[in-house]
N, C-alpha and C. Protein backbone atom coordinates (compact mmCIF):
# COMPACT_ATOMS: atom_id res chain seq x y z
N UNK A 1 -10.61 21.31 -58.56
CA UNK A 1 -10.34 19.90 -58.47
C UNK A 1 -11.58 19.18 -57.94
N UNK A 2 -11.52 18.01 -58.25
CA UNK A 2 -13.18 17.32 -57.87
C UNK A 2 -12.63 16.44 -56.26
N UNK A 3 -13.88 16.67 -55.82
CA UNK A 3 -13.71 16.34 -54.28
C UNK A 3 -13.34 14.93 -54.42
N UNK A 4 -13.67 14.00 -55.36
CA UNK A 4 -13.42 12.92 -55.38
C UNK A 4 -11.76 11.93 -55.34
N UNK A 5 -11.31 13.27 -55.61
CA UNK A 5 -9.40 13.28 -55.58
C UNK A 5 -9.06 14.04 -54.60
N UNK A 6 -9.59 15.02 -54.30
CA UNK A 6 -9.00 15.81 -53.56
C UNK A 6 -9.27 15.23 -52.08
N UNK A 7 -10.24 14.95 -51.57
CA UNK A 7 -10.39 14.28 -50.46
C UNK A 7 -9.21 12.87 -49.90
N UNK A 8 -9.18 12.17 -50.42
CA UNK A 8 -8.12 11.03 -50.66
C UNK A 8 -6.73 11.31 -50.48
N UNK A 9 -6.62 12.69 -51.68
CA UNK A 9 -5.42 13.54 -51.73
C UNK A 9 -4.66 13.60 -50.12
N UNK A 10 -5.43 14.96 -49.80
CA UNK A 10 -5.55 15.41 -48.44
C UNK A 10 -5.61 14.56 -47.13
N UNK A 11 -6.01 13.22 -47.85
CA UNK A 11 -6.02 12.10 -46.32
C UNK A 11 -4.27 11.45 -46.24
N UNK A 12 -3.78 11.28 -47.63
CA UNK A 12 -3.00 11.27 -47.90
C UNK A 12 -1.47 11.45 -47.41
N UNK A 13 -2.09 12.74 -47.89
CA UNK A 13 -0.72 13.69 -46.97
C UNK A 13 -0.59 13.82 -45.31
N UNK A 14 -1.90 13.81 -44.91
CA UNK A 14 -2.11 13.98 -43.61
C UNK A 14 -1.41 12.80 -42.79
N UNK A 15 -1.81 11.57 -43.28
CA UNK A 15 -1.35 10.25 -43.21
C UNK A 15 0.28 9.98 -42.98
N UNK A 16 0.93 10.93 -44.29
CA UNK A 16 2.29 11.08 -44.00
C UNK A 16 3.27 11.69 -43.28
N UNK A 17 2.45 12.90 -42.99
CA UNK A 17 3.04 13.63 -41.76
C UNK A 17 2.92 12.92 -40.78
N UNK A 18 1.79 12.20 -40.35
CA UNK A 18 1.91 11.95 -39.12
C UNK A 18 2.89 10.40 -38.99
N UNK A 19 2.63 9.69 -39.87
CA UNK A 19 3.44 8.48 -40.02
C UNK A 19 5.19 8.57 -40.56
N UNK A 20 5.20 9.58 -41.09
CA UNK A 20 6.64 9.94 -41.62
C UNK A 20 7.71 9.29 -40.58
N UNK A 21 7.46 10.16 -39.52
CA UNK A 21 8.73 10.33 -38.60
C UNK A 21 8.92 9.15 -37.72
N UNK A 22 7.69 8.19 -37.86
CA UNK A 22 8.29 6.80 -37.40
C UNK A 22 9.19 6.24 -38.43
N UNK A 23 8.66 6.13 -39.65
CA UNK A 23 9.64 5.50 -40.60
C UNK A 23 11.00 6.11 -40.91
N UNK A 24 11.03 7.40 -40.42
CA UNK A 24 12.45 7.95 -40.41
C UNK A 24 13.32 7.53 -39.38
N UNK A 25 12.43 7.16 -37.90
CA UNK A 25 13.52 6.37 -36.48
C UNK A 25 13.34 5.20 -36.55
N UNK A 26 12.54 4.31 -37.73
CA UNK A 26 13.03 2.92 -38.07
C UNK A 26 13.99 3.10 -38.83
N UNK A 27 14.33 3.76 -39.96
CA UNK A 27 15.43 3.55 -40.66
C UNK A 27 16.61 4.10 -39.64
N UNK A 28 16.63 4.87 -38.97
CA UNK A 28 17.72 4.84 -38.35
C UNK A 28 18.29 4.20 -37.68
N UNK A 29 17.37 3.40 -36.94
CA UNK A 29 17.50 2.44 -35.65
C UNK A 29 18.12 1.29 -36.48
N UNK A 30 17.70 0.79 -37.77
CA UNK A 30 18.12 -0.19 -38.73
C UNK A 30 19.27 0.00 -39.64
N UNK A 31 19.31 1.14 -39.96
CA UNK A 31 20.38 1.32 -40.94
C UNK A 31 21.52 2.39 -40.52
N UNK A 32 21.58 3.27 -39.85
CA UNK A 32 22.75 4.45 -39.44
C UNK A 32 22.83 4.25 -38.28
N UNK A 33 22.19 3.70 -37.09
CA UNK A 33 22.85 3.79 -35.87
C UNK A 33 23.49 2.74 -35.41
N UNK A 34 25.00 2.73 -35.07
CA UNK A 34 25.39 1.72 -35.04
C UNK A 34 26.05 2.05 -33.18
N UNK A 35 25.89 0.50 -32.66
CA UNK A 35 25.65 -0.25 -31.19
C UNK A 35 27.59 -0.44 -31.21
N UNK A 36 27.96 -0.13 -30.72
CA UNK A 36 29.33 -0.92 -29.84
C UNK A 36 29.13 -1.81 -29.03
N UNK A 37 29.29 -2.90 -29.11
CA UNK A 37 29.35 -4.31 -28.42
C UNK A 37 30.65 -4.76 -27.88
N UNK A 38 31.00 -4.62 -26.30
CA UNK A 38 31.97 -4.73 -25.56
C UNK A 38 32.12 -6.02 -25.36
N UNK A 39 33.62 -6.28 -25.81
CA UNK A 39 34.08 -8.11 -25.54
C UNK A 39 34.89 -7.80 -24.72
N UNK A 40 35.84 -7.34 -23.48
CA UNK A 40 36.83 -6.86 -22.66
C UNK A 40 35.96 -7.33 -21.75
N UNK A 41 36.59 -8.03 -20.79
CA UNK A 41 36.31 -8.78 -19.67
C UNK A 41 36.98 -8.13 -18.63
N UNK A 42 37.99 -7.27 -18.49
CA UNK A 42 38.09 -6.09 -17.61
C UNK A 42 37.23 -5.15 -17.37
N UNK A 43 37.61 -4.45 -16.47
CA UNK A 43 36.69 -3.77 -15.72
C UNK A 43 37.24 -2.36 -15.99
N UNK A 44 36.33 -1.58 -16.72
CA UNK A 44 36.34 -0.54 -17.55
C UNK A 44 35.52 0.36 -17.62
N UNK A 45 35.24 1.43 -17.97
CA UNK A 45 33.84 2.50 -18.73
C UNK A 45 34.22 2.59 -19.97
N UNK A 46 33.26 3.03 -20.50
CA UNK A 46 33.53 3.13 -21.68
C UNK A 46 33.08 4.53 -21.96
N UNK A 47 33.11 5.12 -22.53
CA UNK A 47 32.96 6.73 -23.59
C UNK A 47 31.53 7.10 -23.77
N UNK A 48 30.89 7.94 -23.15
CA UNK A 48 29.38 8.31 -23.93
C UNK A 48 29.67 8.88 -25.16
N UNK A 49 28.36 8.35 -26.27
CA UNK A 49 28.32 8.45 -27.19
C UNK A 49 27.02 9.76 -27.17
N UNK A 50 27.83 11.31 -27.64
CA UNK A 50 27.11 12.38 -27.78
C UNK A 50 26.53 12.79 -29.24
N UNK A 51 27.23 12.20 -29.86
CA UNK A 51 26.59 12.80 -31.15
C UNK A 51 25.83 11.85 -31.82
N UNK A 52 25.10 11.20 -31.73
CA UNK A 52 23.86 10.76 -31.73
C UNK A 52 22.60 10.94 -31.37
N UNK A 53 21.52 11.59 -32.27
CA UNK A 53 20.33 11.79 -31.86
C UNK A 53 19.94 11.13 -31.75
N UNK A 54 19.83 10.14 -31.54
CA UNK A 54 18.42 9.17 -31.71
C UNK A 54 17.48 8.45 -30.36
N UNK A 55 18.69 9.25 -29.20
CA UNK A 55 17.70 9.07 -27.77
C UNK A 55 16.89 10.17 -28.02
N UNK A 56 17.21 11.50 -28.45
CA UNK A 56 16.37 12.60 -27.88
C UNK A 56 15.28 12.80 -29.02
N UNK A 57 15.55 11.98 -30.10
CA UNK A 57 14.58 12.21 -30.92
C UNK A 57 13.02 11.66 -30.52
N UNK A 58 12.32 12.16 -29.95
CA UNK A 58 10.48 11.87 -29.11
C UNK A 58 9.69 12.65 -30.02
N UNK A 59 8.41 12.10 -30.27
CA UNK A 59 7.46 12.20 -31.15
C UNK A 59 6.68 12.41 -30.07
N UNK A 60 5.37 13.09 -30.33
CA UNK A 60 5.03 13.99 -29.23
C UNK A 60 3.92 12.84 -29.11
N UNK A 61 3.11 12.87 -28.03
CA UNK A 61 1.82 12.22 -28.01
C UNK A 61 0.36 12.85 -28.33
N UNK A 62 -0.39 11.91 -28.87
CA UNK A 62 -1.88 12.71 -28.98
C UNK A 62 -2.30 12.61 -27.83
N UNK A 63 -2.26 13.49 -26.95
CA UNK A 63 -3.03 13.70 -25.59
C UNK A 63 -4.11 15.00 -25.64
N UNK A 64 -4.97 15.05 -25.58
CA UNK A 64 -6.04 16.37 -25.45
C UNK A 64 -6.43 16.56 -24.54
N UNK A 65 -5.79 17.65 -23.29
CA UNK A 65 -6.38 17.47 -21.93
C UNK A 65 -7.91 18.09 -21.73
N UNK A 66 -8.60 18.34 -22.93
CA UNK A 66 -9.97 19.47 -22.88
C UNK A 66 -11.05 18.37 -22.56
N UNK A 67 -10.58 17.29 -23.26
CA UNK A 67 -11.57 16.23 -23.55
C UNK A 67 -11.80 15.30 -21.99
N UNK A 68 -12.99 15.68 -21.62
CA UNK A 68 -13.70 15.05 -20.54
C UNK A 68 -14.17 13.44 -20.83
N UNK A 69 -14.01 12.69 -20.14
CA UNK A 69 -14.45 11.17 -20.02
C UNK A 69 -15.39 11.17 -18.86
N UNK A 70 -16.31 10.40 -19.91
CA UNK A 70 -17.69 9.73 -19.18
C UNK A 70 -17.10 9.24 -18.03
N UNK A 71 -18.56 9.54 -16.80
CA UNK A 71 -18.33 8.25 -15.79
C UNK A 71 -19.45 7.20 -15.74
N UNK A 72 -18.93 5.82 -16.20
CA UNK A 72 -19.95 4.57 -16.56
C UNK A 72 -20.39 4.01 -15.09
N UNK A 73 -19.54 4.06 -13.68
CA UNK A 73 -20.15 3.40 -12.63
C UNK A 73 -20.14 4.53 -11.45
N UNK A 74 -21.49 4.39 -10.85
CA UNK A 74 -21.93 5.53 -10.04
C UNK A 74 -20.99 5.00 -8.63
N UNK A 75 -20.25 6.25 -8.15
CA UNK A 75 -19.11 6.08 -7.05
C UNK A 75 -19.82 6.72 -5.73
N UNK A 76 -20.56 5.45 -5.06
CA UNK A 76 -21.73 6.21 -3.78
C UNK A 76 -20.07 5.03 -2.93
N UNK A 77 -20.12 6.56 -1.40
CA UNK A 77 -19.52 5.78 -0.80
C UNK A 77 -20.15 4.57 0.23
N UNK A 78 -19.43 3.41 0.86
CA UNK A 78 -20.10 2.73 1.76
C UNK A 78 -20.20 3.21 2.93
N UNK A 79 -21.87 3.40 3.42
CA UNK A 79 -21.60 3.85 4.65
C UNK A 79 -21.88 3.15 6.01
N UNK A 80 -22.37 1.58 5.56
CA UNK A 80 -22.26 0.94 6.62
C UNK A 80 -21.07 0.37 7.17
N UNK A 81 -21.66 -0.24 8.45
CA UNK A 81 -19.95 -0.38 8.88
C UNK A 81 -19.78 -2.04 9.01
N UNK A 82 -18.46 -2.66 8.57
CA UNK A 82 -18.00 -3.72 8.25
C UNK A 82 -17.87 -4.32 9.74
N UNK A 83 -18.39 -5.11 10.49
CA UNK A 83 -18.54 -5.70 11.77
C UNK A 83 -16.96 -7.16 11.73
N UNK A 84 -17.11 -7.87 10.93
CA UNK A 84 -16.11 -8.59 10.99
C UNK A 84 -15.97 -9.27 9.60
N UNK A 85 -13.99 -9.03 9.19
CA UNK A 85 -13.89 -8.96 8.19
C UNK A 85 -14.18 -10.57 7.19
N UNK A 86 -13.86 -11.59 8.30
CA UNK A 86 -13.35 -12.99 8.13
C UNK A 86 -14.79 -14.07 8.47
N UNK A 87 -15.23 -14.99 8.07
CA UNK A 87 -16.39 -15.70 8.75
C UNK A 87 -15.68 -17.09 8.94
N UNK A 88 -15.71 -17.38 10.09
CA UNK A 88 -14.89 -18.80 10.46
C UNK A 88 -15.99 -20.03 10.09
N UNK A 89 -15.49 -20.92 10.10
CA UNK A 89 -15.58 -22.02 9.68
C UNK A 89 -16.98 -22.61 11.30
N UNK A 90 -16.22 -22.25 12.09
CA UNK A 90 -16.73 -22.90 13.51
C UNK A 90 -17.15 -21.33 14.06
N UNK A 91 -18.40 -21.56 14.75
CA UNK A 91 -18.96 -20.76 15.25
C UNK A 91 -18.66 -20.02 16.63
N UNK A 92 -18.28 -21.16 17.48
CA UNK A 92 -18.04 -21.77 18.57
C UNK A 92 -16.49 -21.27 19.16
N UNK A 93 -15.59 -21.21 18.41
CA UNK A 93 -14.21 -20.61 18.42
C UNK A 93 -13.65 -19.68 17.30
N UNK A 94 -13.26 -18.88 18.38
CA UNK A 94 -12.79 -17.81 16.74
C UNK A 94 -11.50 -17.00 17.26
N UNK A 95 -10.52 -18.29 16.05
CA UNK A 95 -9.02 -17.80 16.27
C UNK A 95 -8.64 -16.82 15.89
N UNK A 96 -7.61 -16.24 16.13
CA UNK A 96 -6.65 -15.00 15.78
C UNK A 96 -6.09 -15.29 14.28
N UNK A 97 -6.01 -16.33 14.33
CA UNK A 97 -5.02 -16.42 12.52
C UNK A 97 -6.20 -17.60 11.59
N UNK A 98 -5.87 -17.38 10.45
CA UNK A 98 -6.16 -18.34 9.52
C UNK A 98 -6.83 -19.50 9.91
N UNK A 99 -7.39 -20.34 9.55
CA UNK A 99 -7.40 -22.06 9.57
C UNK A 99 -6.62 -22.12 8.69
N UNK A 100 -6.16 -23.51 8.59
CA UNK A 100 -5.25 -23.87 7.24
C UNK A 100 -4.95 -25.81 7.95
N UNK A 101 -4.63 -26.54 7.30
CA UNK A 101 -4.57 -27.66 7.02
C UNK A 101 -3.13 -28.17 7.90
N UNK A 102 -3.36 -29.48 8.53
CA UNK A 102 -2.16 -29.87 9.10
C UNK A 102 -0.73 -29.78 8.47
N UNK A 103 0.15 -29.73 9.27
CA UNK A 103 1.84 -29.28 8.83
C UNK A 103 2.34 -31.12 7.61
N UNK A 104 3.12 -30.85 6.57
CA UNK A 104 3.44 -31.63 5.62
C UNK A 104 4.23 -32.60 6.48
N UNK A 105 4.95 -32.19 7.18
CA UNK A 105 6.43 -33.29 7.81
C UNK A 105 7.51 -32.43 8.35
């Protein structure tokens, strides 16, 4: 076969496996699974619904734990020491709390 089909081919299929099985838990979610919608205004439980797959049906994730990630910012710790966290306004007095603006009323 000429690579020129066969390549395409092969992307193809690959494409469908991996996309398949969403379009199989959209159609379900849309067309076969059907929701009970409670109108009873009493105070009730209602019945788990067991024979339904469609919670446990999970599609796995592409996770590759081999694969190492760059580090883009160099992590030096600080080693001087922080003297005071806040710089007041007034030199002269230095309160315990905030400044902040006279009370509304």
């Amino acid at each position: 076969m000429n690579d020129r089909i066969l390549k395409p081919l092969v992307a193809l299929i690959l494409l469908a496996g991996l996309i398949g099985p969403y379009f199989v838990k959209i159609s379900h979610a849309l067309n076969e699974h059907e929701e009970l919608h409670c109108v009873s205004r009493d105070l009730h439980i209602h019945a788990v619904e067991f024979d339904c797959d469609f919670n446990h049906y999970q599609l796995s994730s592409f996770y590759c734990p081999e694969f190492i990630y760059p580090s883009f910012i160099d992590h030096t710790p600080i080693t001087e020491s922080i003297i005071n966290n806040y710089i007041f306004l007034s030199k002269y007095q230095q309160l315990h709390f905030e400044l902040r603006g006279p009370p509304t009323c």
